[in-house]
Protein backbone atom coordinates (compact mmCIF):
# COMPACT_ATOMS: atom_id res chain seq x y z
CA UNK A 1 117.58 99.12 102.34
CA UNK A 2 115.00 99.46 104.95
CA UNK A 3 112.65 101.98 103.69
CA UNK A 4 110.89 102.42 106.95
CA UNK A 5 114.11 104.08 108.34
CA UNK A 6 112.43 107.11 106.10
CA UNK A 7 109.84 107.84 108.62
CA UNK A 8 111.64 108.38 111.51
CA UNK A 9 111.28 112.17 113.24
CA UNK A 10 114.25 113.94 112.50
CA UNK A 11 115.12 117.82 113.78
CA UNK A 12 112.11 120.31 112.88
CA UNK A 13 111.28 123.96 113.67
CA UNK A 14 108.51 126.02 113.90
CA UNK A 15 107.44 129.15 111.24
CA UNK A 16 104.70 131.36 111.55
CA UNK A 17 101.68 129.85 109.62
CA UNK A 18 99.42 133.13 109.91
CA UNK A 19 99.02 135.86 112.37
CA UNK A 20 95.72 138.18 112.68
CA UNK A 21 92.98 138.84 115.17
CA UNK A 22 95.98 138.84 118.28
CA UNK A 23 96.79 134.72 117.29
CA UNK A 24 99.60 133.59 115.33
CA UNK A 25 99.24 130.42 114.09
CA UNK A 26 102.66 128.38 114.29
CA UNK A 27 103.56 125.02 112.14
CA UNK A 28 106.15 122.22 112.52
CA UNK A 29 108.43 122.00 109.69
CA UNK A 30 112.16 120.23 108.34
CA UNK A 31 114.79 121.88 106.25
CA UNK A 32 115.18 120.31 102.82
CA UNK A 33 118.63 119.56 103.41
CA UNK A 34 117.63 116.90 106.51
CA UNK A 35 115.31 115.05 104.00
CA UNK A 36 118.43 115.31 101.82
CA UNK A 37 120.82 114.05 104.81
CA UNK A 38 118.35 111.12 105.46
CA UNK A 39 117.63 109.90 101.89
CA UNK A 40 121.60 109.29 101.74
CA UNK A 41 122.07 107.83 105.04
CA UNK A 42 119.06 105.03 104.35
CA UNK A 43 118.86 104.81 101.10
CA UNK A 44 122.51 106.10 99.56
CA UNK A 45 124.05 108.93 98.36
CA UNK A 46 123.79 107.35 94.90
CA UNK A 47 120.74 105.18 94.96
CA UNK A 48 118.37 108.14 95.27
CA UNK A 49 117.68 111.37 92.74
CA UNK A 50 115.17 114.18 92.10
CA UNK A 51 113.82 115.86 88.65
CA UNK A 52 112.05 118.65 88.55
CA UNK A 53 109.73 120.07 86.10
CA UNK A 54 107.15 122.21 84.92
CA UNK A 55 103.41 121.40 83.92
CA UNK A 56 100.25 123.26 83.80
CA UNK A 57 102.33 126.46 85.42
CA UNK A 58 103.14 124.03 88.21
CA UNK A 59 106.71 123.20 89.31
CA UNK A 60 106.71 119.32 89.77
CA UNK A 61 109.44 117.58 91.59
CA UNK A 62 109.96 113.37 91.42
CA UNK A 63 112.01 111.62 93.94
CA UNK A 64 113.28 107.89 93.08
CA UNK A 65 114.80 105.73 94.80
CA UNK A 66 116.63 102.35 92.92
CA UNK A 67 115.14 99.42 94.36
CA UNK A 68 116.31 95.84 93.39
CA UNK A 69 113.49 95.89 90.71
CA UNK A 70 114.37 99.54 89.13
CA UNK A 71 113.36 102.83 90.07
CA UNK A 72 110.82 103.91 91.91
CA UNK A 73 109.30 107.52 91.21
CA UNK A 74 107.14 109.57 93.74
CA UNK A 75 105.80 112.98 92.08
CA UNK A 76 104.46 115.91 93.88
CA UNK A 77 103.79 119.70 92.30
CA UNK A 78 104.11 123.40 94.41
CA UNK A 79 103.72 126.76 93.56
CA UNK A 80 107.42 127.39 92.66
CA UNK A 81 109.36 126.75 95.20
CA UNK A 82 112.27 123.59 94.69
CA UNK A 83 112.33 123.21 98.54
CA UNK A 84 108.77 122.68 99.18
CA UNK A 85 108.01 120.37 96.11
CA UNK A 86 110.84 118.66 97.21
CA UNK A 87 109.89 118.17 100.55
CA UNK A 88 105.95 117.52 99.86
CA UNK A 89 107.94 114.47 97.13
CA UNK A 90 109.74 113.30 100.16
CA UNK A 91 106.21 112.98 101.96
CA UNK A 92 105.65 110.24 99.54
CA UNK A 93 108.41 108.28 101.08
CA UNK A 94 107.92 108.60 104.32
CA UNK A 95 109.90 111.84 105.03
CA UNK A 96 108.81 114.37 107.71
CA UNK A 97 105.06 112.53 107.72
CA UNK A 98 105.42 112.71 111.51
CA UNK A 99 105.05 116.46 110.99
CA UNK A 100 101.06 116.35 110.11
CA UNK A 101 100.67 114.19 113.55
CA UNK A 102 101.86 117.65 115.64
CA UNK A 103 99.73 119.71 116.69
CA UNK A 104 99.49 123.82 115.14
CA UNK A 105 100.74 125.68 117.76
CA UNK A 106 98.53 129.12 118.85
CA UNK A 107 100.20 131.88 120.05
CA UNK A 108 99.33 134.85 121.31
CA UNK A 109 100.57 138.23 118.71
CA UNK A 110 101.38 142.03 118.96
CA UNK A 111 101.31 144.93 116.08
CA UNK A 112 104.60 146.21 115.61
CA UNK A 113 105.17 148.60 112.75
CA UNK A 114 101.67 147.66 110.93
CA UNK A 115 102.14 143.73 111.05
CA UNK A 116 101.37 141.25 113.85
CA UNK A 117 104.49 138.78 115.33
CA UNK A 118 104.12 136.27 117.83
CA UNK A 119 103.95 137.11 121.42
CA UNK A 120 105.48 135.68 124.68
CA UNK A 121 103.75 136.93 127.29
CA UNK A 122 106.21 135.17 130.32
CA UNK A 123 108.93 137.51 128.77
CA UNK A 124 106.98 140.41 127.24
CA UNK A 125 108.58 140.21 124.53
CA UNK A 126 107.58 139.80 120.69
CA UNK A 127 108.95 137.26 118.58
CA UNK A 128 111.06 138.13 114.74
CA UNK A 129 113.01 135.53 114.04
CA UNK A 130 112.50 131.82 113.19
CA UNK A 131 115.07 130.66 115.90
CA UNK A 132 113.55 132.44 119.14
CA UNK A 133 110.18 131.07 117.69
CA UNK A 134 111.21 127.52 117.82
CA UNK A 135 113.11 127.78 121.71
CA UNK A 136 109.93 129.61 122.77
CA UNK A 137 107.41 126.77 121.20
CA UNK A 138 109.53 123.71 122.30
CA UNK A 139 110.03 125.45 125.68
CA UNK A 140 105.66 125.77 125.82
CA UNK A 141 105.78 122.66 125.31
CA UNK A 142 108.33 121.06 127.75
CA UNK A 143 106.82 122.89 130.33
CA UNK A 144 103.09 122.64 129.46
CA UNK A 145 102.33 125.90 129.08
């Protein structure tokens, strides 16, 4: 088991962070499923496992992993939801730590129906769905822009 395999970059997207004042602010970010995928590819489907639990109002989730001397428990808390205390437990492993290395991504955003969306000016076009957000980030990127 070479634990190091857990920090490599693996598939991510972009979601709005915040939008106001004509800006939206845009973040990197990986599905719970690909920490999921990569936990049982370096690690092993049965040499890994999560608990989750509740303290102080807090939902907690552990990840261990079963090393030659036992197992190994990382612990991290979020406001309720599985995924994201998940994922933030996964940071303690090395999971998706690349992610905090990329730069927030500042786009420019248009009112429709009382709430502000990303904007792509090139296209005139605003932005509702995760999907077209991520093509239009990694294609400002490619190309500079």
């Amino acid at each position: 088991m070479k634990l190091e395999e857990l920090q490599k970059e693996l598939p991510y997207k972009w979601r709005v962070q915040s939008s106001k004042y004509g800006k939206s602010t845009c973040v990197a970010y990986i599905d719970a499923r690909d920490c999921q995928d990569l936990l049982d590819e370096v690690i092993g489907p049965d040499k890994w496992s999560t608990e989750y639990y509740e303290s102080c109002g807090l939902l907690m989730c552990r990840v261990g992993v079963h090393t030659e001397h036992g197992w190994v428990w990382n612990v991290e808390k979020d406001k309720g939801h599985v995924s994201d205390a998940f994922k933030r437990a996964c940071v303690s492993w090395g999971i998706g730590r690349f992610l905090y290395r990329l730069p927030i991504q500042t786009l420019q955003s248009k009112e429709y129906k009382g709430r502000q969306y990303p904007y792509a000016p090139e296209k005139d076009k605003i932005i509702f769905d995760g999907e077209t957000l991520t093509k239009y980030i990694n294609w400002k990127i490619k190309n500079g822009k």
